[in-house]
C-alpha atoms as a PDB file:
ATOM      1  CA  UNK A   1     -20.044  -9.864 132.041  1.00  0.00           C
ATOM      2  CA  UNK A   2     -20.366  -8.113 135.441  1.00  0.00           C
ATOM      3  CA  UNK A   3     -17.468  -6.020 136.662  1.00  0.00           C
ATOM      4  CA  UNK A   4     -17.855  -4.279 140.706  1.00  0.00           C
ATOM      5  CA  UNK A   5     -15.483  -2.772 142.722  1.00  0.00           C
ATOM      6  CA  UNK A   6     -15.352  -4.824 145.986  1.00  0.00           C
ATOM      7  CA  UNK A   7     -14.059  -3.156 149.261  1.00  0.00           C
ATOM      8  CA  UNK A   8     -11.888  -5.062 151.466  1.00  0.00           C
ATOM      9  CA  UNK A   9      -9.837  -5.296 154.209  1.00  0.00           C
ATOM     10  CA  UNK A  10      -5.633  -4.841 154.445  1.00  0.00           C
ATOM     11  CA  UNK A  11      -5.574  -4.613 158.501  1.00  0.00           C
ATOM     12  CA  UNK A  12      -7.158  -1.764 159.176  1.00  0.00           C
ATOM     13  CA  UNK A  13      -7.017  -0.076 155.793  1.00  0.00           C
ATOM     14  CA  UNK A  14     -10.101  -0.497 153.294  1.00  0.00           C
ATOM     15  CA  UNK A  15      -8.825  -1.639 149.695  1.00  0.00           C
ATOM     16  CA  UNK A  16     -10.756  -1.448 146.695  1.00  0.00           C
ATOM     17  CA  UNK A  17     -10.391  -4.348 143.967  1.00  0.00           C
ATOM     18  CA  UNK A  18     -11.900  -5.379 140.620  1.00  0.00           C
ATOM     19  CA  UNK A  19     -13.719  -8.110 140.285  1.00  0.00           C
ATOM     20  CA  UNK A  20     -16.065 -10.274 137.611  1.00  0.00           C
ATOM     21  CA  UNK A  21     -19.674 -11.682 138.841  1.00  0.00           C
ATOM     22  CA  UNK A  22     -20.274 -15.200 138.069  1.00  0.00           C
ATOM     23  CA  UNK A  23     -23.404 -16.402 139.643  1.00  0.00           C
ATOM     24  CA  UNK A  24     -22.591 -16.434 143.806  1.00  0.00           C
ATOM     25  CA  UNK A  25     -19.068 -15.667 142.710  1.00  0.00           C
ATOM     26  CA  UNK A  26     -16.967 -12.421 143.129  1.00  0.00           C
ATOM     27  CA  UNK A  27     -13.182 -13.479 141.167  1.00  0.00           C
ATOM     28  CA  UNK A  28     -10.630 -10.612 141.516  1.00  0.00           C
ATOM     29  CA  UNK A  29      -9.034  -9.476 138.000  1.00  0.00           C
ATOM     30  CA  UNK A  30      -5.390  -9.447 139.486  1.00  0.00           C
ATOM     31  CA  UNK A  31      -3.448  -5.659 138.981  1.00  0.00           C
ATOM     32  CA  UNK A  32      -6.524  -3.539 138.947  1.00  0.00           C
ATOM     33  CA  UNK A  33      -7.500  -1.483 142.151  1.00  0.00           C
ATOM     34  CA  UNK A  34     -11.437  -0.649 140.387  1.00  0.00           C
ATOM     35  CA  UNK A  35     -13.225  -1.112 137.141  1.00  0.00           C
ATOM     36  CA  UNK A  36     -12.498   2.440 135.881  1.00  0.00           C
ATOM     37  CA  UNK A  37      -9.083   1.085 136.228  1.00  0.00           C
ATOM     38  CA  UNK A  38      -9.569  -1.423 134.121  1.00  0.00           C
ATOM     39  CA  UNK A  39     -11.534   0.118 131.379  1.00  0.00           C
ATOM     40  CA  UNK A  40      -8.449   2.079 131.274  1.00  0.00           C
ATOM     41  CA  UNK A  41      -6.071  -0.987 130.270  1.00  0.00           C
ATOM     42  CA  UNK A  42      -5.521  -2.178 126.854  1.00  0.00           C
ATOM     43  CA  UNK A  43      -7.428  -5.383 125.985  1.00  0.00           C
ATOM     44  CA  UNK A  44     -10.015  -5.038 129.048  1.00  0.00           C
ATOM     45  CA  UNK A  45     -12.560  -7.321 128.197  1.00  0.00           C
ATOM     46  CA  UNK A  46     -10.282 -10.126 127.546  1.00  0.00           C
ATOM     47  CA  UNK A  47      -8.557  -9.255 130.820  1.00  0.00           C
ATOM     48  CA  UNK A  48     -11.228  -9.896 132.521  1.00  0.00           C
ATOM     49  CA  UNK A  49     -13.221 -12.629 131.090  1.00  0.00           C
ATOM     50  CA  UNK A  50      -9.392 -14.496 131.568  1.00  0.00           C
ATOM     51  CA  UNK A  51      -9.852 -13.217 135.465  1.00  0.00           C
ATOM     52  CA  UNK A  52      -8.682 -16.036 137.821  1.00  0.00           C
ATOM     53  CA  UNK A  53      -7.711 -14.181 140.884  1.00  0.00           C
ATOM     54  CA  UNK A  54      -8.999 -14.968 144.808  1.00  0.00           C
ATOM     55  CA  UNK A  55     -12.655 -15.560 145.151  1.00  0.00           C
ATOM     56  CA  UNK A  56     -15.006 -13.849 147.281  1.00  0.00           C
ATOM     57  CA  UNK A  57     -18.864 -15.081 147.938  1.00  0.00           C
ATOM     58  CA  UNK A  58     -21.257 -12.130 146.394  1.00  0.00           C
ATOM     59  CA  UNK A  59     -23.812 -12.438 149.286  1.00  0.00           C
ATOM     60  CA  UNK A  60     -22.489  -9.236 151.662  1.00  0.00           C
ATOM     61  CA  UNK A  61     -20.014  -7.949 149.509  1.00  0.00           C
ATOM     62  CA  UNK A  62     -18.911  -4.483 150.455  1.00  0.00           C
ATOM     63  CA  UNK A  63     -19.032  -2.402 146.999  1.00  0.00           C
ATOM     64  CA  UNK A  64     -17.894   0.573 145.882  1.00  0.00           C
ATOM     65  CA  UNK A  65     -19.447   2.813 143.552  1.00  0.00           C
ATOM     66  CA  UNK A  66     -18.745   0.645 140.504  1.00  0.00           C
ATOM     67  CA  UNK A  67     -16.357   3.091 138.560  1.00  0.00           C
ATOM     68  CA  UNK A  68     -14.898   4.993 141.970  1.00  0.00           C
ATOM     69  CA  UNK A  69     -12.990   7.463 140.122  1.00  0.00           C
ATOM     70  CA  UNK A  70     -14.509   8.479 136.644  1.00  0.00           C
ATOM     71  CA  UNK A  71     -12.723  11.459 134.900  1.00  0.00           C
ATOM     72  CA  UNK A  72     -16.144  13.079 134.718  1.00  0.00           C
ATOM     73  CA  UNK A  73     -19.680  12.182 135.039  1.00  0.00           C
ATOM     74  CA  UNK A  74     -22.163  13.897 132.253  1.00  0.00           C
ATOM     75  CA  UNK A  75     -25.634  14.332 133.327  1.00  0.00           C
ATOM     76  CA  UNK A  76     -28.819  14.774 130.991  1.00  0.00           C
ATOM     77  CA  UNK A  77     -31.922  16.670 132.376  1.00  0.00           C
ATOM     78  CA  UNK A  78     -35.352  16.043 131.113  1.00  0.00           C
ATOM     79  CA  UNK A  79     -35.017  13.182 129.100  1.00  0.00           C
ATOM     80  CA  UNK A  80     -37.889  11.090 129.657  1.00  0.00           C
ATOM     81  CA  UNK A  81     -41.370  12.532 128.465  1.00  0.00           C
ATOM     82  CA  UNK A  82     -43.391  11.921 131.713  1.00  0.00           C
ATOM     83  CA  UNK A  83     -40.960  13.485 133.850  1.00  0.00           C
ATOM     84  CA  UNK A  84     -40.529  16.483 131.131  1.00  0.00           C
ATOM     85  CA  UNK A  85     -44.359  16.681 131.718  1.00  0.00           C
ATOM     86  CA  UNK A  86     -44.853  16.441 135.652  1.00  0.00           C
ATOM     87  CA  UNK A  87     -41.812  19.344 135.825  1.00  0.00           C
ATOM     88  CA  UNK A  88     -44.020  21.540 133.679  1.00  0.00           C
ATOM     89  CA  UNK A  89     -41.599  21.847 130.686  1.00  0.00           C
ATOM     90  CA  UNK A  90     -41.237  21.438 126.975  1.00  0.00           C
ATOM     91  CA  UNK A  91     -39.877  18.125 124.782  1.00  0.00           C
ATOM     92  CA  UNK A  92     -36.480  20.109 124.258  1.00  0.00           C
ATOM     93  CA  UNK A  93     -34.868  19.700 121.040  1.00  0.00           C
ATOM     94  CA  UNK A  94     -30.848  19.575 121.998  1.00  0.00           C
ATOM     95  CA  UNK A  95     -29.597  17.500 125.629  1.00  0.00           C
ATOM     96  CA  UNK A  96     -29.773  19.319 128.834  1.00  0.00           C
ATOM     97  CA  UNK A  97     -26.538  18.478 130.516  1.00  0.00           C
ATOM     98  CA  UNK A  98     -24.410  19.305 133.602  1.00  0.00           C
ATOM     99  CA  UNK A  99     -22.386  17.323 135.352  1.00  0.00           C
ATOM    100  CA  UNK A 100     -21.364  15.916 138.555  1.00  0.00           C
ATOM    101  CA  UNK A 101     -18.094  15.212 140.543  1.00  0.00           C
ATOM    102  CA  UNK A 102     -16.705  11.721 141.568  1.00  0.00           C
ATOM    103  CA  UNK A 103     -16.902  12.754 145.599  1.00  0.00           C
ATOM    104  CA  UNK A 104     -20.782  13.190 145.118  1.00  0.00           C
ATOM    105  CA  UNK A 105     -20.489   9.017 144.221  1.00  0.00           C
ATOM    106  CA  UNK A 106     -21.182   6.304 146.938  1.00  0.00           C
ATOM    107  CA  UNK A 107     -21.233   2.785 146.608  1.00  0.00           C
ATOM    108  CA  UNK A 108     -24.508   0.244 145.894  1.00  0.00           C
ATOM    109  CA  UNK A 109     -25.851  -0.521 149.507  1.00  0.00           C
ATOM    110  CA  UNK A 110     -23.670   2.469 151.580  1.00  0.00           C
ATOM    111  CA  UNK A 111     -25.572   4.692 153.785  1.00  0.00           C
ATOM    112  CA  UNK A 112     -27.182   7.702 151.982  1.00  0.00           C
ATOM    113  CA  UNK A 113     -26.630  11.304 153.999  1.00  0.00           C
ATOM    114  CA  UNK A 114     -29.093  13.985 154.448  1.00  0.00           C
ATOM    115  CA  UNK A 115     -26.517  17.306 154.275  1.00  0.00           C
ATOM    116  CA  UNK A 116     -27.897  19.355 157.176  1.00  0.00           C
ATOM    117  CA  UNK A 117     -28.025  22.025 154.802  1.00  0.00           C
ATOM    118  CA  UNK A 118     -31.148  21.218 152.720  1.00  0.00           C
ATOM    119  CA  UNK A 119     -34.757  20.475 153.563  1.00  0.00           C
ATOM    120  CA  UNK A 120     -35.501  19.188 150.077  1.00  0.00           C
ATOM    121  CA  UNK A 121     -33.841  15.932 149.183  1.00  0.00           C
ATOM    122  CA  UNK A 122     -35.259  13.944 146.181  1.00  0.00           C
ATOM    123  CA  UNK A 123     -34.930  10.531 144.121  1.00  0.00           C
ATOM    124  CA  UNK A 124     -34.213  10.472 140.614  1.00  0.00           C
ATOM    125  CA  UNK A 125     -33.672   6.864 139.177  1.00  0.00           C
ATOM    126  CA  UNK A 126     -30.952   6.730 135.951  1.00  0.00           C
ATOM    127  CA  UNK A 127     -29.899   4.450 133.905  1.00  0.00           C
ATOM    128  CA  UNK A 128     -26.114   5.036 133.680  1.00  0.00           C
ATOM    129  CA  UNK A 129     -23.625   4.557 130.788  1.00  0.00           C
ATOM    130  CA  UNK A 130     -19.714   3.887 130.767  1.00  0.00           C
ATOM    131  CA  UNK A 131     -17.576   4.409 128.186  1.00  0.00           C
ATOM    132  CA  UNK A 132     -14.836   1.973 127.618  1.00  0.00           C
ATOM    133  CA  UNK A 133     -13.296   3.302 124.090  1.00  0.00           C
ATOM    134  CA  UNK A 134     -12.166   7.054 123.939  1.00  0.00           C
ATOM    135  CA  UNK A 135     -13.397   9.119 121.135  1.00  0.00           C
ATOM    136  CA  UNK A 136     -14.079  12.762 119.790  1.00  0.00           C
ATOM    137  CA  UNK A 137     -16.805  13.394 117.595  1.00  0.00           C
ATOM    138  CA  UNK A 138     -17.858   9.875 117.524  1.00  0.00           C
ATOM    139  CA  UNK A 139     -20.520   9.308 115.105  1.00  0.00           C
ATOM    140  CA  UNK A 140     -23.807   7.826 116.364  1.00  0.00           C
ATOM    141  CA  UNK A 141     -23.650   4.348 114.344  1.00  0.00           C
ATOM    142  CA  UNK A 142     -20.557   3.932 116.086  1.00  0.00           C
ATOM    143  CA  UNK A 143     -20.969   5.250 119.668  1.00  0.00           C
ATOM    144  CA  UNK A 144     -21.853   1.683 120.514  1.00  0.00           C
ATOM    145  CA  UNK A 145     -18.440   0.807 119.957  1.00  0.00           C
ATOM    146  CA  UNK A 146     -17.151   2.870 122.435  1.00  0.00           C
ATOM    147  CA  UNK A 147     -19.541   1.968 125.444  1.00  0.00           C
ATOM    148  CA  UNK A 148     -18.372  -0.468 127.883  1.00  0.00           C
ATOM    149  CA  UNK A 149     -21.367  -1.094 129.523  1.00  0.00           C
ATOM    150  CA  UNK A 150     -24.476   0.286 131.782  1.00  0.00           C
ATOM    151  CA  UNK A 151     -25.304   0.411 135.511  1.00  0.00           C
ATOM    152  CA  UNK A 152     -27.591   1.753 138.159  1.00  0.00           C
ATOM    153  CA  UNK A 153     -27.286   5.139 139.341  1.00  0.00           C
ATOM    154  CA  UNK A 154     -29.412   7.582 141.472  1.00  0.00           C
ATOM    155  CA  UNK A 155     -28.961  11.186 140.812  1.00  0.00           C
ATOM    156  CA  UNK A 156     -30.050  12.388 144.283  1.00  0.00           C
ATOM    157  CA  UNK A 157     -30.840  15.859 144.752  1.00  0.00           C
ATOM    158  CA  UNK A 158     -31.046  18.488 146.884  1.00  0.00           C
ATOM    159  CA  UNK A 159     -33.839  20.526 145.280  1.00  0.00           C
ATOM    160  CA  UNK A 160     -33.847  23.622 147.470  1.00  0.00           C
ATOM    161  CA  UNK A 161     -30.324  24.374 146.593  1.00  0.00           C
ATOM    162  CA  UNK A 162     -30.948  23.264 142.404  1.00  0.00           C
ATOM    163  CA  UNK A 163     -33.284  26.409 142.033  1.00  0.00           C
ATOM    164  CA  UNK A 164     -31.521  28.958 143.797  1.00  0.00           C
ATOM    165  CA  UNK A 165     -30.301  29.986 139.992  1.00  0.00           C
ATOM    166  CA  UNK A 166     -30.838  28.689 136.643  1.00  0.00           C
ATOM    167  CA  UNK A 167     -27.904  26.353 137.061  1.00  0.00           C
ATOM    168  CA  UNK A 168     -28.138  23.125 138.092  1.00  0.00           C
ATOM    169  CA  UNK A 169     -25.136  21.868 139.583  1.00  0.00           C
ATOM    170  CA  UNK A 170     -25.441  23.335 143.234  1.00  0.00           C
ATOM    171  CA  UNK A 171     -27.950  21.117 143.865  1.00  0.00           C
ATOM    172  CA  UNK A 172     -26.699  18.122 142.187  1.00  0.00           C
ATOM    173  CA  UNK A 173     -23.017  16.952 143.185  1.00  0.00           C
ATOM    174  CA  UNK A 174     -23.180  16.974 147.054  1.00  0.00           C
ATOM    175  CA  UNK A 175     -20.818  15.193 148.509  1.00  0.00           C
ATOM    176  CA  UNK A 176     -21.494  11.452 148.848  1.00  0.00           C
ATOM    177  CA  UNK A 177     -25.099  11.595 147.618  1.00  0.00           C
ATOM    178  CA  UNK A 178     -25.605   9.843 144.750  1.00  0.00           C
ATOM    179  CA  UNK A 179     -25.243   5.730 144.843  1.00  0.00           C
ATOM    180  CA  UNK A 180     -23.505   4.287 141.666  1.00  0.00           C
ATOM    181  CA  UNK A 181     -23.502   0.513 141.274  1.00  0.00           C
ATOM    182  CA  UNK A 182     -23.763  -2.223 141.862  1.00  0.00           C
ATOM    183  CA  UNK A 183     -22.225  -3.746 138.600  1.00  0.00           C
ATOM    184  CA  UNK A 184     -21.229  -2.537 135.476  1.00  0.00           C
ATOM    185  CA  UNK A 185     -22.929  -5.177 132.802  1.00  0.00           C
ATOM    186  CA  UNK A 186     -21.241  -5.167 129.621  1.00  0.00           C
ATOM    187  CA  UNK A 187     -23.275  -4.088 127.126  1.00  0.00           C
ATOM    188  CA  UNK A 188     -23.454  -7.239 125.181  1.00  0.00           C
ATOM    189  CA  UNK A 189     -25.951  -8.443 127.702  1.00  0.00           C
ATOM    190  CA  UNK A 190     -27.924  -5.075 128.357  1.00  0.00           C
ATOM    191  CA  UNK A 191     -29.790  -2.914 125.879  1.00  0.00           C
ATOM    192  CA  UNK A 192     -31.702  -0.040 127.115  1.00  0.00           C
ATOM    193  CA  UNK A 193     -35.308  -0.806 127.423  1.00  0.00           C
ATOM    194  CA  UNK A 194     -36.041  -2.681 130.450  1.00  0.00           C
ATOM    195  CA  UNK A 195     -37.701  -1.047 133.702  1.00  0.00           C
ATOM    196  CA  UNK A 196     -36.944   1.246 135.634  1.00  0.00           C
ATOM    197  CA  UNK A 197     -38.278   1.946 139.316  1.00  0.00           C
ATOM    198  CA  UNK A 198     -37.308   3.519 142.591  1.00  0.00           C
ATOM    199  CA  UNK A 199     -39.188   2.677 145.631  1.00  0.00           C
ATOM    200  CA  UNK A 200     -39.331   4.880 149.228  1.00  0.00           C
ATOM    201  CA  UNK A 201     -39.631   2.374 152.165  1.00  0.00           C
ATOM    202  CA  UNK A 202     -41.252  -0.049 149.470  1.00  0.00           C
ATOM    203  CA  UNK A 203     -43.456   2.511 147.822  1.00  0.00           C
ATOM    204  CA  UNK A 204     -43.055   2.360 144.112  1.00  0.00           C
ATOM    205  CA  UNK A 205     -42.522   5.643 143.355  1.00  0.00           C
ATOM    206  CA  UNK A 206     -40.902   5.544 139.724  1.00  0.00           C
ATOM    207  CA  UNK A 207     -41.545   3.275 137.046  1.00  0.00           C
ATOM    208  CA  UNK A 208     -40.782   3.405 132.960  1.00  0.00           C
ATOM    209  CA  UNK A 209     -39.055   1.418 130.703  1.00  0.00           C
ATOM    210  CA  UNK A 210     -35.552   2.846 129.968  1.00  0.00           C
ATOM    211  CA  UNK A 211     -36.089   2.427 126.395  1.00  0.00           C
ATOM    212  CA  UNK A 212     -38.552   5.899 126.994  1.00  0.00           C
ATOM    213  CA  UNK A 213     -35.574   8.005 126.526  1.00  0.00           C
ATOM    214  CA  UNK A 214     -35.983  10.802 124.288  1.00  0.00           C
ATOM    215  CA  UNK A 215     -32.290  10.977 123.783  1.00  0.00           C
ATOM    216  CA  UNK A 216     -30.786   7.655 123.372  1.00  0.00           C
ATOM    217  CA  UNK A 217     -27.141   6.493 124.848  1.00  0.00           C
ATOM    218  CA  UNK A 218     -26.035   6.070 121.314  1.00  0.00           C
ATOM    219  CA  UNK A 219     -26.901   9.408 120.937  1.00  0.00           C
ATOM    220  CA  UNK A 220     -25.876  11.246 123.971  1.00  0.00           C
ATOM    221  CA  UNK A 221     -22.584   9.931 123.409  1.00  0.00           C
ATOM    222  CA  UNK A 222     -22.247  11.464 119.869  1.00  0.00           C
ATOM    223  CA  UNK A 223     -23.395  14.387 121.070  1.00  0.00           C
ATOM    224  CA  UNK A 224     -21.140  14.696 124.057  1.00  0.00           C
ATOM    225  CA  UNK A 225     -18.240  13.828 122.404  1.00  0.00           C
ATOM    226  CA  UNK A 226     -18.627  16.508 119.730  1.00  0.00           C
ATOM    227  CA  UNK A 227     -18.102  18.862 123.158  1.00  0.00           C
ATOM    228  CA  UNK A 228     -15.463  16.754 124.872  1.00  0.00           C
ATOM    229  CA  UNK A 229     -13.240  14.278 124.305  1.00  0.00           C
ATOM    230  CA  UNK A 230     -14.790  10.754 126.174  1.00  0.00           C
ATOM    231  CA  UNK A 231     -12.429   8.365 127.823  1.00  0.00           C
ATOM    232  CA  UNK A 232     -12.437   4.955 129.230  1.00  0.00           C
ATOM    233  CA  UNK A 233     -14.576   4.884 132.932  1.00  0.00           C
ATOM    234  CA  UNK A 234     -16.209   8.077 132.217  1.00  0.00           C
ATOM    235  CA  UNK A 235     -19.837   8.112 132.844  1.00  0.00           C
ATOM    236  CA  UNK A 236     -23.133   9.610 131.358  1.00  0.00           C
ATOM    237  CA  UNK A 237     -26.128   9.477 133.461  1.00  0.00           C
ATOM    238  CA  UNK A 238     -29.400   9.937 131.117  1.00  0.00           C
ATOM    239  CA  UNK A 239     -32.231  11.118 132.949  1.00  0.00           C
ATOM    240  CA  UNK A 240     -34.817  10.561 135.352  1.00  0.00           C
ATOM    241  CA  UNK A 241     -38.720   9.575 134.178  1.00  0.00           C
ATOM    242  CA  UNK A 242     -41.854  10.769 135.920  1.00  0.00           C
ATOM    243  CA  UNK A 243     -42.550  10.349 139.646  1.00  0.00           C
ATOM    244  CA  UNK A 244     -39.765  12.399 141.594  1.00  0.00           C
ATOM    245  CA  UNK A 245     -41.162  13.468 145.593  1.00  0.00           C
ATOM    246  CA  UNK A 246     -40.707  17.382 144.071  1.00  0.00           C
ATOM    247  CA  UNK A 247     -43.421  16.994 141.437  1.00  0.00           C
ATOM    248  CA  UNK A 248     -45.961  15.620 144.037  1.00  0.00           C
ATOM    249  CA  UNK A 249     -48.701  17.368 145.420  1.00  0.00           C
ATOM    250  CA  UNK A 250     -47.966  18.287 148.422  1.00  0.00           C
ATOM    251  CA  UNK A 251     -44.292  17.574 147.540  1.00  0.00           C
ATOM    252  CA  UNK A 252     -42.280  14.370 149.072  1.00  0.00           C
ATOM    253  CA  UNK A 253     -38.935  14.642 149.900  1.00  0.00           C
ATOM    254  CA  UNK A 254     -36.328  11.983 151.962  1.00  0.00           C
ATOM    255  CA  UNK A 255     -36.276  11.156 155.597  1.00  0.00           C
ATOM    256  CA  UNK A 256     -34.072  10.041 158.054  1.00  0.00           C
ATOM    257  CA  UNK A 257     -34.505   6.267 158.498  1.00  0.00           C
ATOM    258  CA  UNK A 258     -36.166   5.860 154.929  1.00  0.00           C
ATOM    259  CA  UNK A 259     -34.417   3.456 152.355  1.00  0.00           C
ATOM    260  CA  UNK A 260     -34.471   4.413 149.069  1.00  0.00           C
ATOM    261  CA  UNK A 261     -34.276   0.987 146.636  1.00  0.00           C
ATOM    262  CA  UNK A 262     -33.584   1.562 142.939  1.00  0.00           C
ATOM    263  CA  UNK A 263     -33.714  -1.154 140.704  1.00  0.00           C
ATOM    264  CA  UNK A 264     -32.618  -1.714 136.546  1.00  0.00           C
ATOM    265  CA  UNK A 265     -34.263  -5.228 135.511  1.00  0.00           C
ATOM    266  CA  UNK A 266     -31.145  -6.625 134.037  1.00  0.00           C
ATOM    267  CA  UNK A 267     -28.949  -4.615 135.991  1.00  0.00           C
ATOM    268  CA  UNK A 268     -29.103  -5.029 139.660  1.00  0.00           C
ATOM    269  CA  UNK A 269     -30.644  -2.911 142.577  1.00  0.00           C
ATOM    270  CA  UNK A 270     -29.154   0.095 144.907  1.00  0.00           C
ATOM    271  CA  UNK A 271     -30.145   0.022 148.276  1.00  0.00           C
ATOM    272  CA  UNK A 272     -29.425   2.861 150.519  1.00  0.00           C
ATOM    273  CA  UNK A 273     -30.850   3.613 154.272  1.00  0.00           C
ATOM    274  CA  UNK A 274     -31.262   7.690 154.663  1.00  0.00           C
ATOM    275  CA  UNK A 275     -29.180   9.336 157.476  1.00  0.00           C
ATOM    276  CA  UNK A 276     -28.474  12.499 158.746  1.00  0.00           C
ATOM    277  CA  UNK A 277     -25.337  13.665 158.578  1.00  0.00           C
ATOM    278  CA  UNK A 278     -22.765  13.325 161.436  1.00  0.00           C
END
């Protein structure tokens, strides 16, 4: 299945609503304002597939970031080996992780801001995992069993602000910066391993399989959960591979006016036009 969280109108006031993909098809899963909603519920996936609310066309949908609200979003640093190389560091034995906070999220196709704060704005293409089972110390032949499903995420980041310190996070949760969407596929039908790119103004600039991961979601999930306790609609991003604008010689970084495409074969596409500010 595909689950989104479709925007629309009440009057003047913008709604969110859950929904299942089928083909051309948006069909709203009646009582649930967003998918992290629904992950939430008892007996999801039935819920859903059983969906037979209003129907909306897909073409032009306005989507949210797929789970709007997550309880907390996990992020894991060098994780693929050719971006582990280009950044000049060493295959590291445990996770790198840090984490991000559900204002930094914005929806599939919404408008990407350039804070007027940094100079240094890069890509980073992630496959993203959602957990639909809670758990604590989940063993790894059984973290499957406790993720709902995978989408597209882009862990935009504001480079000049990351190395200030040795901590990440300054420079990696600004506020509506990093696009989340545009489904959530169920992992029955998706299995890491397809590919992976990112694209500036239709410049490929990223490209691996997301099976290149050298810590996979089964695993990042175990490990996680032996920190924290995992619920329903939270979300682990896991990495970005080789070919981010700050590794470049000279380095590349976002522009106003640019649109930054990222794309999971099997998962759908982000599409976000660069602005400054207001």
């Amino acid at each position: 299945m595909k689950l989104l969280t479709l925007r629309t109108k009440n009057g003047t006031a913008t709604e969110t609503v859950a929904v299942r993909q089928d083909g051309g098809t948006l069909t709203e899963i009646d009582g649930f304002a967003d998918v992290g909603e629904l992950l939430r519920s008892e007996g999801w996936e039935a819920t859903a597939k059983n969906a037979a609310g209003a129907t909306h066309p897909a073409d032009g949908a306005d989507l949210a970031p797929v789970v709007p609200s997550p309880g907390k979003i996990i992020c894991v640093g060098h994780n693929y080996r050719n971006h582990i190389k280009e950044m000049g560091r060493e295959v590291p034995e445990f996770p790198t992780l840090f984490a991000k906070y559900q204002e930094s999220l914005i929806g599939p196709n919404d408008d990407l801001a350039l804070p007027q704060e940094s100079d240094a704005v890069d890509w980073e293409a992630e496959l993203a995992v959602v957990i639909g089972k809670k758990g604590r110390r989940i063993p790894e032949a059984d973290a499957a069993d406790h993720i709902a499903g995978y989408a597209v995420l882009n862990d935009v980041s504001m480079r000049d602000y990351q190395f200030r310190t040795i901590q990440w996070l300054q420079g990696k949760t600004w506020e509506k910066s990093t696009p989340f969407g545009p489904a959530l596929v169920t992992k029955d039908e998706f299995t890491a391993g397809p590919l992976m790119t990112s694209s500036v103004d239709g410049e490929i600039q990223q490209s691996t399989p997301t099976g290149d991961l050298v810590f996979t979601p089964e695993f990042l999930v175990s490990y996680i959960s032996t920190i924290i306790t995992l619920n329903p609609g939270d979300v682990i991003a896991t990495g970005t591979p080789g070919g981010v604008g700050h590794a470049q010689d000279p380095k590349r970084y976002l522009q106003e006016g640019q649109l930054l495409v990222t794309t999971i074969e099997g998962l759908g596409q982000l599409k976000n036009r660069v602005i400054k500010e207001a």
